[in-house]
Protein backbone atom coordinates (compact mmCIF):
# COMPACT_ATOMS: atom_id res chain seq x y z
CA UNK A 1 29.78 -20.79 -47.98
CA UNK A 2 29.91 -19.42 -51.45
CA UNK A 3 31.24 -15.99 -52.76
CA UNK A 4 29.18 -13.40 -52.81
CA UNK A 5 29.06 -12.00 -56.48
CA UNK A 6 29.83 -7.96 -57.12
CA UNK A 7 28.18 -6.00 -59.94
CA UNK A 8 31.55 -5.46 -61.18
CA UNK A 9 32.25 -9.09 -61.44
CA UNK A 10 28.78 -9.64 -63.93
CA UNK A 11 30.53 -7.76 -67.10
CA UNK A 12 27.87 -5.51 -67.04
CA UNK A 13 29.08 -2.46 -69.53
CA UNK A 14 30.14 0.28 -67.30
CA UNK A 15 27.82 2.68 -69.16
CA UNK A 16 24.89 1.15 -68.62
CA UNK A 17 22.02 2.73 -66.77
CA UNK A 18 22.31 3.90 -63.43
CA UNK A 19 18.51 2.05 -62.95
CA UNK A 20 19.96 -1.06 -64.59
CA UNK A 21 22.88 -0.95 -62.58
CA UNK A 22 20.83 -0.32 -59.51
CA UNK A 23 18.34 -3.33 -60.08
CA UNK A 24 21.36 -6.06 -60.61
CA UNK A 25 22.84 -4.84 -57.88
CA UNK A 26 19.32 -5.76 -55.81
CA UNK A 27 19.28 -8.54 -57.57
CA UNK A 28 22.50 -9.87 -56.65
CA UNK A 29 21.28 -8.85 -53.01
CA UNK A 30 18.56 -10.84 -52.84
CA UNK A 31 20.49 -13.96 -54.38
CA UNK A 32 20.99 -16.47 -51.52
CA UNK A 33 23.88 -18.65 -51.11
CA UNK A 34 22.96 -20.71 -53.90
CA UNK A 35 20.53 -21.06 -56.64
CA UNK A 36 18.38 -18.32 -57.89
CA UNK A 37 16.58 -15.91 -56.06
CA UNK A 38 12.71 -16.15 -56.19
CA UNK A 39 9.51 -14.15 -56.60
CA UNK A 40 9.76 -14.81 -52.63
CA UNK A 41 12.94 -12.74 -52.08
CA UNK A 42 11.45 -9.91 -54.06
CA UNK A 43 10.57 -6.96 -51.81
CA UNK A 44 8.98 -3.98 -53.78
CA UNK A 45 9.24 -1.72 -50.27
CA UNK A 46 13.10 -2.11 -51.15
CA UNK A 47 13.48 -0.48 -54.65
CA UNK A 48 10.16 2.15 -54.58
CA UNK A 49 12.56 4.29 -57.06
CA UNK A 50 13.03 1.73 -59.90
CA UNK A 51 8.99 0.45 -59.37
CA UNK A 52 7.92 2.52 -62.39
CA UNK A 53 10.54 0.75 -65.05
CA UNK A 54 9.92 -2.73 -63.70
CA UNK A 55 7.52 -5.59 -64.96
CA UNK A 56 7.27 -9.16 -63.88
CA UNK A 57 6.93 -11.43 -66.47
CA UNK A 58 5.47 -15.29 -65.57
CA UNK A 59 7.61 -18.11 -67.50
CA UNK A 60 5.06 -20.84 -68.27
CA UNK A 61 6.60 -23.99 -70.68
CA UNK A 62 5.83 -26.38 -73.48
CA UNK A 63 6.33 -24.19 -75.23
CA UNK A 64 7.32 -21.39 -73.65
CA UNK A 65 4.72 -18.76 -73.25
CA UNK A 66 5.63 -15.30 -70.96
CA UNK A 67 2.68 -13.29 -69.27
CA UNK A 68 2.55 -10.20 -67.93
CA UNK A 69 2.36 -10.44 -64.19
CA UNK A 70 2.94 -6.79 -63.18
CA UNK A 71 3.70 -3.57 -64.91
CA UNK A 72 5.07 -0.68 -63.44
CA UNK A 73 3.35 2.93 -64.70
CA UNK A 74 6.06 3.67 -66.57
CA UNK A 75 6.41 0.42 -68.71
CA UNK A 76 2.68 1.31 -69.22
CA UNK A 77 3.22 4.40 -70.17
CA UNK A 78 5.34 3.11 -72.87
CA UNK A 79 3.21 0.48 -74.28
CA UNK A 80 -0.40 2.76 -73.98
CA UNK A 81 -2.10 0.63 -71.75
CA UNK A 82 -2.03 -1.73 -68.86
CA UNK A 83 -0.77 -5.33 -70.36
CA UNK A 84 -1.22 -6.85 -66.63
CA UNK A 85 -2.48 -10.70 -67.54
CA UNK A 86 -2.09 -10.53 -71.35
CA UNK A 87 0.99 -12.73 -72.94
CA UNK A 88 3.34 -11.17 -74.63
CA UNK A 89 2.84 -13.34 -77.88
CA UNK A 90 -0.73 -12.47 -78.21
CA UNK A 91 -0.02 -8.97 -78.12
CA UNK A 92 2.83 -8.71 -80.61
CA UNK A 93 2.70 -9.85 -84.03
CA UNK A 94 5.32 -12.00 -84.68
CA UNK A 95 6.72 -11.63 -81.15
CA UNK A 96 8.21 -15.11 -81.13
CA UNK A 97 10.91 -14.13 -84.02
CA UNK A 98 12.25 -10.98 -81.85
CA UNK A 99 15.36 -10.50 -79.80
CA UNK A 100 12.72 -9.83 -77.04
CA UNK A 101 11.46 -13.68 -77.68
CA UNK A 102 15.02 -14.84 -77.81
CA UNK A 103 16.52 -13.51 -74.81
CA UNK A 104 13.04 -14.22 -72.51
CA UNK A 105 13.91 -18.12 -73.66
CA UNK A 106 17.19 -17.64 -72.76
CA UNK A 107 16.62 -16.40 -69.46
CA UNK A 108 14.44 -18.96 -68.59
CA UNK A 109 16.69 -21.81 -70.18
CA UNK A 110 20.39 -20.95 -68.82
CA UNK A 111 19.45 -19.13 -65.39
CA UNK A 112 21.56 -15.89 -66.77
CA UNK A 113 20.09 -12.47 -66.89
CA UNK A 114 20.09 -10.85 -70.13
CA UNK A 115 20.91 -7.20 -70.96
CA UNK A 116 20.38 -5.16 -74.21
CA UNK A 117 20.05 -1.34 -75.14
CA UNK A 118 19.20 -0.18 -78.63
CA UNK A 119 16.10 0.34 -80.62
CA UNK A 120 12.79 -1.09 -79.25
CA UNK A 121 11.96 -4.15 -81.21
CA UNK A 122 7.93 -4.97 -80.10
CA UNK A 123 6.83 -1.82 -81.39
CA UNK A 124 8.01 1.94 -81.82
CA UNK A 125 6.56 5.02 -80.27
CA UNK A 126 7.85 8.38 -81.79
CA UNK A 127 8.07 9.23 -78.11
CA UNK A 128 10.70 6.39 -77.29
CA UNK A 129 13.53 5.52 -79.69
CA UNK A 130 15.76 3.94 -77.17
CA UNK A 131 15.48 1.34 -74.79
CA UNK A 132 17.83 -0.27 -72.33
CA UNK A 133 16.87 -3.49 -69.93
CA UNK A 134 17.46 -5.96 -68.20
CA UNK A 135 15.98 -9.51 -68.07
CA UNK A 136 17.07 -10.87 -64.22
CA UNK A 137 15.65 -14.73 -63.93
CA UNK A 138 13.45 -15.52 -60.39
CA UNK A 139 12.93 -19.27 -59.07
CA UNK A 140 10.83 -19.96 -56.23
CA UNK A 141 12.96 -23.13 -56.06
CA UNK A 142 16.16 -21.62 -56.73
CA UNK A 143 16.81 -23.53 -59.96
CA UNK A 144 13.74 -23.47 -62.24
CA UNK A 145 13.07 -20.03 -63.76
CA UNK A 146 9.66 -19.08 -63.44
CA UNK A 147 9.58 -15.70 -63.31
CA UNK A 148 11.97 -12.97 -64.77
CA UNK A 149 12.03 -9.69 -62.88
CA UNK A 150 12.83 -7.17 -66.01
CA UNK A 151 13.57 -3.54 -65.92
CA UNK A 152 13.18 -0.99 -68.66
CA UNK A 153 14.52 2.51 -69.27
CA UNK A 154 13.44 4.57 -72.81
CA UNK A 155 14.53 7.23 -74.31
CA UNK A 156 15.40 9.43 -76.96
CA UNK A 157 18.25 9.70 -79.25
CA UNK A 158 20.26 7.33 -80.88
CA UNK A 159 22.28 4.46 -79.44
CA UNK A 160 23.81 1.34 -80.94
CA UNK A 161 22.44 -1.81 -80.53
CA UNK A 162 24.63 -3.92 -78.16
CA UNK A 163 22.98 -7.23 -76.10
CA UNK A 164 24.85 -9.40 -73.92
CA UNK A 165 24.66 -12.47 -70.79
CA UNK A 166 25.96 -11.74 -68.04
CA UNK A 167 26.35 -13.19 -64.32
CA UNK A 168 26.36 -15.99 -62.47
CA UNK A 169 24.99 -19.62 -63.17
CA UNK A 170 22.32 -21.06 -61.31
């Protein structure tokens, strides 16, 4: 039997969001034994408090290409309308030279979730000038990412930009 893996243990920054926090640590929950969790181990009736921050993205490959499966009202909030079924590249220009981009591919690649707070980099609302999430890979077959559960927080003020990997390999 493996270890079970601790929040603590990831290197997530201590500061980080008390949302972010919370979803790793469901995350991590849902992990089995080994491999991945997948879409499968996902239960929304678990986390109804972080459901308004989270989106679903679908990994499809050659070349990589990331859909929006499901957006939570507040993520919809944020980008002004409903982006359910719509890819991310064919919504923003240039998306595939962002840190956004970058990190998704990463995600998908090496298994690892992804974590970054600073200025959003799709687009800017005067609203929003802030954002903190994280990118947590799913794989129905524990191995293959083919989903990545992400949660966002924004908000106003500054903050310096800071992006990191953290947690356990596939």
């Amino acid at each position: 039997m493996s270890k079970r893996i601790d929040i603590e243990e990831l290197g997530l920054p201590a500061d980080c969001d008390g949302n972010v926090k919370a979803a790793v640590d469901y995350w991590l929950s849902i992990r089995p034994e080994s491999g991945l969790p997948g879409r499968q181990h996902l239960d929304p009736l678990d986390i109804p408090h972080l459901l308004p921050n989270v989106w679903l993205i679908d990994v499809r490959r050659d070349p990589f290409r990331f859909v929006f499966r499901l957006v939570g009202t507040g993520v919809v909030e944020f980008f002004g309308s409903d982006p359910t079924g719509r890819a991310l590249g064919d919504m923003f220009e240039n998306f595939e030279q962002t840190i956004a981009y970058k990190d998704f591919c990463r995600v998908a690649e090496e298994g690892q979730p992804r974590w970054r707070r600073g200025t959003p980099v799709l687009f800017h609302l005067q609203q929003f000038t802030r954002i903190e999430r994280v990118y947590l890979p799913l794989a129905r077959n524990g191995s293959d990412v083919d989903m990545i559960f992400c949660l966002s927080i924004f908000g106003r003020g500054p903050v310096a930009d800071d992006a990191l990997s953290f947690g356990p390999a596939k």
